[in-house]
Each structure stands twice: as structure tokens, then as C-alpha cells.
C-alpha atoms as a PDB file:
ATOM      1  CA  UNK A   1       0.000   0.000   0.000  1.00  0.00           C
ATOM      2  CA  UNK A   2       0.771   3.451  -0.701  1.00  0.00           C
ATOM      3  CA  UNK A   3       2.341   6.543   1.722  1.00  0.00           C
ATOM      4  CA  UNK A   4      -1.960   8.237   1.088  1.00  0.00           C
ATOM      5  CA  UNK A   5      -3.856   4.500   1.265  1.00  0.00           C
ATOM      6  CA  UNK A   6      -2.327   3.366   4.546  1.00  0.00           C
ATOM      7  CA  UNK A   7      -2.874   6.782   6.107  1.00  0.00           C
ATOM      8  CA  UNK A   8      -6.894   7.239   5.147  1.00  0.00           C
ATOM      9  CA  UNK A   9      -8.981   5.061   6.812  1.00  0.00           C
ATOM     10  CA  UNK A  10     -12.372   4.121   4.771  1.00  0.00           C
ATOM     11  CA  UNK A  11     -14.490   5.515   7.866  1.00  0.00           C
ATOM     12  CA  UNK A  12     -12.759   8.809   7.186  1.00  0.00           C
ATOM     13  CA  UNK A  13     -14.467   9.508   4.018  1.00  0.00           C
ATOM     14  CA  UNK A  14     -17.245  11.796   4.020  1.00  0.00           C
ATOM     15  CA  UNK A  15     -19.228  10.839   0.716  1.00  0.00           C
ATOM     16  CA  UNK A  16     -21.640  13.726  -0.548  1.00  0.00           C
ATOM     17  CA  UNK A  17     -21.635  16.016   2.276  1.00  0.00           C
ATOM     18  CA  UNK A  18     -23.740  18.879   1.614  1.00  0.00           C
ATOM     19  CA  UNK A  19     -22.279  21.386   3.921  1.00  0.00           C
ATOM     20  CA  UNK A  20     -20.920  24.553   2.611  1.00  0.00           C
ATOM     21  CA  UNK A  21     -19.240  26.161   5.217  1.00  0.00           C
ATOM     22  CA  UNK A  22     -15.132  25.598   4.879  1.00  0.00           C
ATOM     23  CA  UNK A  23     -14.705  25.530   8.822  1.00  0.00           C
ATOM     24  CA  UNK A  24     -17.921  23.121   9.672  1.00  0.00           C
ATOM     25  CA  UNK A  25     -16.827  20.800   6.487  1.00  0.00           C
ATOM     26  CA  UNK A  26     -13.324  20.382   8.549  1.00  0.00           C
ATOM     27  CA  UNK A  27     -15.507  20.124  11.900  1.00  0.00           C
ATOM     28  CA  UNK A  28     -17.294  16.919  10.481  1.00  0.00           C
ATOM     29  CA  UNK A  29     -13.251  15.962   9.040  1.00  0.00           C
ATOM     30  CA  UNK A  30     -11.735  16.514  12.479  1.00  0.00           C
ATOM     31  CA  UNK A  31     -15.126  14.334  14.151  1.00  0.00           C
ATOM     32  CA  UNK A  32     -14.510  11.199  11.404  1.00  0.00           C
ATOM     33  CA  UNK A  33     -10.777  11.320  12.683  1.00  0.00           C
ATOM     34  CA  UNK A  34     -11.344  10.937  16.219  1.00  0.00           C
ATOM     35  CA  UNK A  35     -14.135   8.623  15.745  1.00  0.00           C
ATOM     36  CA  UNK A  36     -12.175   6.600  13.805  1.00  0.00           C
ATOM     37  CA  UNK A  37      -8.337   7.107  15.856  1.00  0.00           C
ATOM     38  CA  UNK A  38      -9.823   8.403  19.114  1.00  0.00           C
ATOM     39  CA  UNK A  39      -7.968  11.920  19.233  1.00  0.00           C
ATOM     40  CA  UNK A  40      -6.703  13.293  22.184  1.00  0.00           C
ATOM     41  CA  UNK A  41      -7.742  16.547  22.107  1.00  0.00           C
ATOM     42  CA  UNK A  42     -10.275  17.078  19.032  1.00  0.00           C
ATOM     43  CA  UNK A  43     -11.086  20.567  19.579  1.00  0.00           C
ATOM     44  CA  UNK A  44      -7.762  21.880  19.979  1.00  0.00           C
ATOM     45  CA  UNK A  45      -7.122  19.865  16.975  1.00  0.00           C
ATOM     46  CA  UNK A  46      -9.777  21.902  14.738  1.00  0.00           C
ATOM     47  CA  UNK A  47      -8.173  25.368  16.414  1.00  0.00           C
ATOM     48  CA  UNK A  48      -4.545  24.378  14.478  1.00  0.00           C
ATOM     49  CA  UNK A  49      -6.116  23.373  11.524  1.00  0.00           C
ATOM     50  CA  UNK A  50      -8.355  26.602  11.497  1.00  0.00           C
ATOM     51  CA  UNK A  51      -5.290  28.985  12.194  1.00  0.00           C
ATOM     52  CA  UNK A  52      -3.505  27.549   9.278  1.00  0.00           C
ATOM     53  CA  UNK A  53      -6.395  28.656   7.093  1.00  0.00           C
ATOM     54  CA  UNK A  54      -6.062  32.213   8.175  1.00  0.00           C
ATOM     55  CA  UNK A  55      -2.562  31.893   7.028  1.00  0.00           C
ATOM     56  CA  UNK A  56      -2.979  30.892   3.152  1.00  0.00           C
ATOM     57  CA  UNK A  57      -5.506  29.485   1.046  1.00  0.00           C
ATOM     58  CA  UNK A  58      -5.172  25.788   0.746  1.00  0.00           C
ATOM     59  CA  UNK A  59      -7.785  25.193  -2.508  1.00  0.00           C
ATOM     60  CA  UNK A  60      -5.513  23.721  -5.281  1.00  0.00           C
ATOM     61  CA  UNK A  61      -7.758  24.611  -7.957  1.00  0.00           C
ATOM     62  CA  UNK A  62      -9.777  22.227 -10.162  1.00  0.00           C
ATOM     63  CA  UNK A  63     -12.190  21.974  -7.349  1.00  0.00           C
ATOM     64  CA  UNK A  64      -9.961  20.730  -4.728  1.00  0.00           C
ATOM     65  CA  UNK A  65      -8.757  22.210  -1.226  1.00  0.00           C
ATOM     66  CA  UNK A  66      -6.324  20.403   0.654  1.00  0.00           C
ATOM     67  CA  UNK A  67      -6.640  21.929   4.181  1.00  0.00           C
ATOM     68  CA  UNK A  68      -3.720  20.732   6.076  1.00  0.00           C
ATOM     69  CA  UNK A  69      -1.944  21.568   9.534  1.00  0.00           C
ATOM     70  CA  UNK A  70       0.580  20.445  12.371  1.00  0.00           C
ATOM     71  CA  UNK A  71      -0.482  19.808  15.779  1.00  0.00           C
ATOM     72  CA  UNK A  72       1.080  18.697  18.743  1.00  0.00           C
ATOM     73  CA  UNK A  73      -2.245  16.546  19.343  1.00  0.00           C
ATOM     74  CA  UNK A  74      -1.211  13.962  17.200  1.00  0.00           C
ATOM     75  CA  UNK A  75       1.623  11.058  17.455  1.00  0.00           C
ATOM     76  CA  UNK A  76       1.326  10.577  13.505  1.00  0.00           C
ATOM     77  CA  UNK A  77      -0.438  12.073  10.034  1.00  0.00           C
ATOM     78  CA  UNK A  78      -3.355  11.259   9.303  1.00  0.00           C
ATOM     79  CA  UNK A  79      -6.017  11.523   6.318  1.00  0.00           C
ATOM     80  CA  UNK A  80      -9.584  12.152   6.229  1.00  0.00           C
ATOM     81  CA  UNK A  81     -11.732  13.321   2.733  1.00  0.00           C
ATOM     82  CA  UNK A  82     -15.061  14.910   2.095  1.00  0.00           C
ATOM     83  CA  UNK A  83     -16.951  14.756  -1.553  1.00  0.00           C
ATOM     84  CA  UNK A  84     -18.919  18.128  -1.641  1.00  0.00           C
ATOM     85  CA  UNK A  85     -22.232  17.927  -3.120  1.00  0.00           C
ATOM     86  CA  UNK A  86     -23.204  20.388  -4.511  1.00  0.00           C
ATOM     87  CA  UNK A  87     -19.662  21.886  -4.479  1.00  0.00           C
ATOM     88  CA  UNK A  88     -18.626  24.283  -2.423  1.00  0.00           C
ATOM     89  CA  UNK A  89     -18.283  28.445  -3.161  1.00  0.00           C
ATOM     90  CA  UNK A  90     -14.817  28.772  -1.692  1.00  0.00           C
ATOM     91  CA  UNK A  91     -12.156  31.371  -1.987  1.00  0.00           C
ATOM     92  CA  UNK A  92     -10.360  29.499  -4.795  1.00  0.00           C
ATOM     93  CA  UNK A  93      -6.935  30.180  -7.113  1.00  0.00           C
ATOM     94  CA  UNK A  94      -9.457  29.574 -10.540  1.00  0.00           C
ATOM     95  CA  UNK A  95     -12.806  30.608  -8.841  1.00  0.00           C
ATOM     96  CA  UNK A  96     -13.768  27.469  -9.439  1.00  0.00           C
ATOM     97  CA  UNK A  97     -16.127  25.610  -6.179  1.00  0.00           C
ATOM     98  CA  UNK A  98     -15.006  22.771  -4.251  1.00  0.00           C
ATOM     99  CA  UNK A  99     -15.689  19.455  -4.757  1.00  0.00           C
ATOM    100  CA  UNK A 100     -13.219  17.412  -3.281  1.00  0.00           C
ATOM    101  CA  UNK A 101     -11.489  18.023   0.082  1.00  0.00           C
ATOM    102  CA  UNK A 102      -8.093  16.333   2.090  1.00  0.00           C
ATOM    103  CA  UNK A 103      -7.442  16.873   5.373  1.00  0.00           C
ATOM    104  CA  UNK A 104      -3.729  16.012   6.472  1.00  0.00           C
ATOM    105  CA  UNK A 105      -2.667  16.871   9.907  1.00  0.00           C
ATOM    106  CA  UNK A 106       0.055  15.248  12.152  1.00  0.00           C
ATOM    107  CA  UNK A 107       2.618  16.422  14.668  1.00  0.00           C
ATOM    108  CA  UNK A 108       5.672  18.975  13.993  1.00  0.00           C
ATOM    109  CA  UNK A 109       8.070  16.195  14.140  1.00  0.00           C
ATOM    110  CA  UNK A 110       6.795  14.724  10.945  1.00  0.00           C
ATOM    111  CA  UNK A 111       6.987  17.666   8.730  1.00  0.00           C
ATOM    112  CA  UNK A 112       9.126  15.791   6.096  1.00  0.00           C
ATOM    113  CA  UNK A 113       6.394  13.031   6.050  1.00  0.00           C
ATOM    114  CA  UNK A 114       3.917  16.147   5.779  1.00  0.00           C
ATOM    115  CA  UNK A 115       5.249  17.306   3.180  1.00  0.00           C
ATOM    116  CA  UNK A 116       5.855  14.104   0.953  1.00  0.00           C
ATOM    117  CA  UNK A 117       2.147  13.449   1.583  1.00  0.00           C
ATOM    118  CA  UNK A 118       0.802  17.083   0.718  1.00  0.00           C
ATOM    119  CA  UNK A 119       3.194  16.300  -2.580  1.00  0.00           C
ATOM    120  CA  UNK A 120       1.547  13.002  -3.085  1.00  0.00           C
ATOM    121  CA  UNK A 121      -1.913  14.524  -2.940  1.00  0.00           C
ATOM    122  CA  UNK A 122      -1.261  17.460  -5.004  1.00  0.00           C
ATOM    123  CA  UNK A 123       0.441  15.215  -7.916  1.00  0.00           C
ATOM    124  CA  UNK A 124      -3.151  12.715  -7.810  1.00  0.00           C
ATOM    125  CA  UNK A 125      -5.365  15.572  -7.324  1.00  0.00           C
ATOM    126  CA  UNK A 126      -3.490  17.107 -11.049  1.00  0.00           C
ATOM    127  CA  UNK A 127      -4.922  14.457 -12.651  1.00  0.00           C
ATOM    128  CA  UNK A 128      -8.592  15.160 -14.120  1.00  0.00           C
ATOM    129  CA  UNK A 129      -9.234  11.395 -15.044  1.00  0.00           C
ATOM    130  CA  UNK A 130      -8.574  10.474 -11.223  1.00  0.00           C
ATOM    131  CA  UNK A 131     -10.321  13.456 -10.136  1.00  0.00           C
ATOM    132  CA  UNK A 132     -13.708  12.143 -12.187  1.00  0.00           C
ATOM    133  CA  UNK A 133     -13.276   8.669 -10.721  1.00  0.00           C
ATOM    134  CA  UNK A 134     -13.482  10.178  -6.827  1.00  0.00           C
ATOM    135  CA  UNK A 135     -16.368  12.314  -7.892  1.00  0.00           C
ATOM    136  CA  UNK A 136     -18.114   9.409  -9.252  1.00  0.00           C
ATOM    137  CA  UNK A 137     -17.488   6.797  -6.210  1.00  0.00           C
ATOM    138  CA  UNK A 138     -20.427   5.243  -5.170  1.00  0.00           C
ATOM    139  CA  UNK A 139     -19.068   4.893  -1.529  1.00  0.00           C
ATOM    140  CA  UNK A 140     -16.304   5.606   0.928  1.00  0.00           C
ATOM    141  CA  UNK A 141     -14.760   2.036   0.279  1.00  0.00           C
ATOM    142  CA  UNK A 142     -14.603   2.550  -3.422  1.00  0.00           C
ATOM    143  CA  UNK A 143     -12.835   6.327  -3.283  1.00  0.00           C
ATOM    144  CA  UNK A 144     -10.950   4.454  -0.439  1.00  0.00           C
ATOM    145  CA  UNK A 145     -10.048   1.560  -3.284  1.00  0.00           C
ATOM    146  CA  UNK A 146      -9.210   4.361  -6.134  1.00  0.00           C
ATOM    147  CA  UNK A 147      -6.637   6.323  -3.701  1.00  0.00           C
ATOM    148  CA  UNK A 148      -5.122   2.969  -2.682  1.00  0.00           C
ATOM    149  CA  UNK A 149      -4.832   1.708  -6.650  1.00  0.00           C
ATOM    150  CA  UNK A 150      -3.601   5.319  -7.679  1.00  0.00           C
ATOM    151  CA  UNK A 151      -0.985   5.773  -4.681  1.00  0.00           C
ATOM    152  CA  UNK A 152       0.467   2.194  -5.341  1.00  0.00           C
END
């Protein structure tokens, strides 16, 4: 399995969420996470991720935001995705709305991992065949089975 697969658990994917507020759609990210890994401090969690967003935009353009953030919370990075539907009116690089969002987050000490991953994603999310294929996943485990076949 691949550096993304291994890192984004199926329950983690948030298929068709209509929310279209940026900081709620990471609210509902940051809940799948510790449902799923049993965080140790959710909330202060969400406040790290949310003052990285005041720093820069993190919307790649093509309809995908990759939201992304280092917290002392965390003993490893992590993945969790959201399919918007209907996309989301974000402030984008190509004023395009957001379809497809990432989550990364893990602690300070892994900011080379970080940033391989955040690499990773952005070279996948480039490609508008792949892109298509997410946005057409019938279920979490099937966008779960695309990343995994992709990040081989």
C-alpha cells in the first residue's frame, strides 16, 4: 500500500456532504478522525487546523482544497476526505467551487512526512481522469479503493 492508502482510513471519508461552510466541512473531518483514531484533544485539533487557514488558502484549484496543519495533538499524520455535493463556493486560485477536500494533519516532528504526503496529494489531485473517478465513487470504500490503486 501506498504513503496516502495506509494513512486514510475508509471511515474517514465523508461521501456527498452537503455542507458549505469551509470551517464546519473540517468540523465533520476533524469528528470522522477521532471517531475513527480516538484523538486526544479534538477541539484543539480543529483550532490548528483553522489557524492555518487564516494563514494561506489551501484550494488547489480544479475543485480541490487540501486543508492541512501540524499539531502537537497527534503522534502521527493522518487523512480524512469529504466529496462536496453540490460543491462548495470557496475562496479558490481559478474561482472554481469545491468538490473534493483532504485533510492532512500530524505532529511537527513529521513535517518531512507532511510534506511528501501534501506532494503526493497534489500530484493525484493534477490528474482530471482520477479526479472524475473520486467524484463518481459510489461509496467511501470505493474512493478508499481508487486512492489505494492510484498511490500504489
Amino acid at each position: 500500500m501506498g504513503v496516502l492508502c495506509n494513512r486514510l482510513a475508509p471511515d474517514c471519508i465523508l461521501i456527498d456532504v452537503q455542507e458549505q461552510d469551509k470551517e464546519q466541512i473540517i468540523q465533520l473531518l476533524v469528528a470522522a478522525l477521532d471517531a475513527t483514531h480516538h484523538l486526544s484533544d479534538p477541539q484543539r485539533l480543529l483550532s490548528d487546523i483553522m489557524a492555518r487557514e487564516k494563514l494561506a488558502s489551501t484550494c488547489l484549484g480544479s475543485g480541490c482544497a487540501v486543508p492541512h496543519a501540524h499539531s502537537d495533538t497527534l503522534s502521527t499524520s493522518i487523512l480524512a476526505a469529504a466529496r462536496i455535493n453540490p460543491p462548495a463556493k470557496f475562496d479558490t486560485p481559478d474561482d472554481q467551487p469545491v468538490s473534493l477536500i483532504f485533510l492532512l494533519v500530524g505532529p511537527p516532528k513529521n513535517a518531512v512526512v507532511h510534506l511528501k504526503l501534501l506532494s503526493k496529494l497534489a500530484r493525484l489531485l493534477h490528474d482530471g481522469k482520477f479526479r472524475q473517478q473520486l467524484l463518481e465513487a459510489k461509496s467511501a470504500e470505493e474512493f478508499h479503493a481508487l486512492i489505494c490503486k492510484k498511490d500504489g
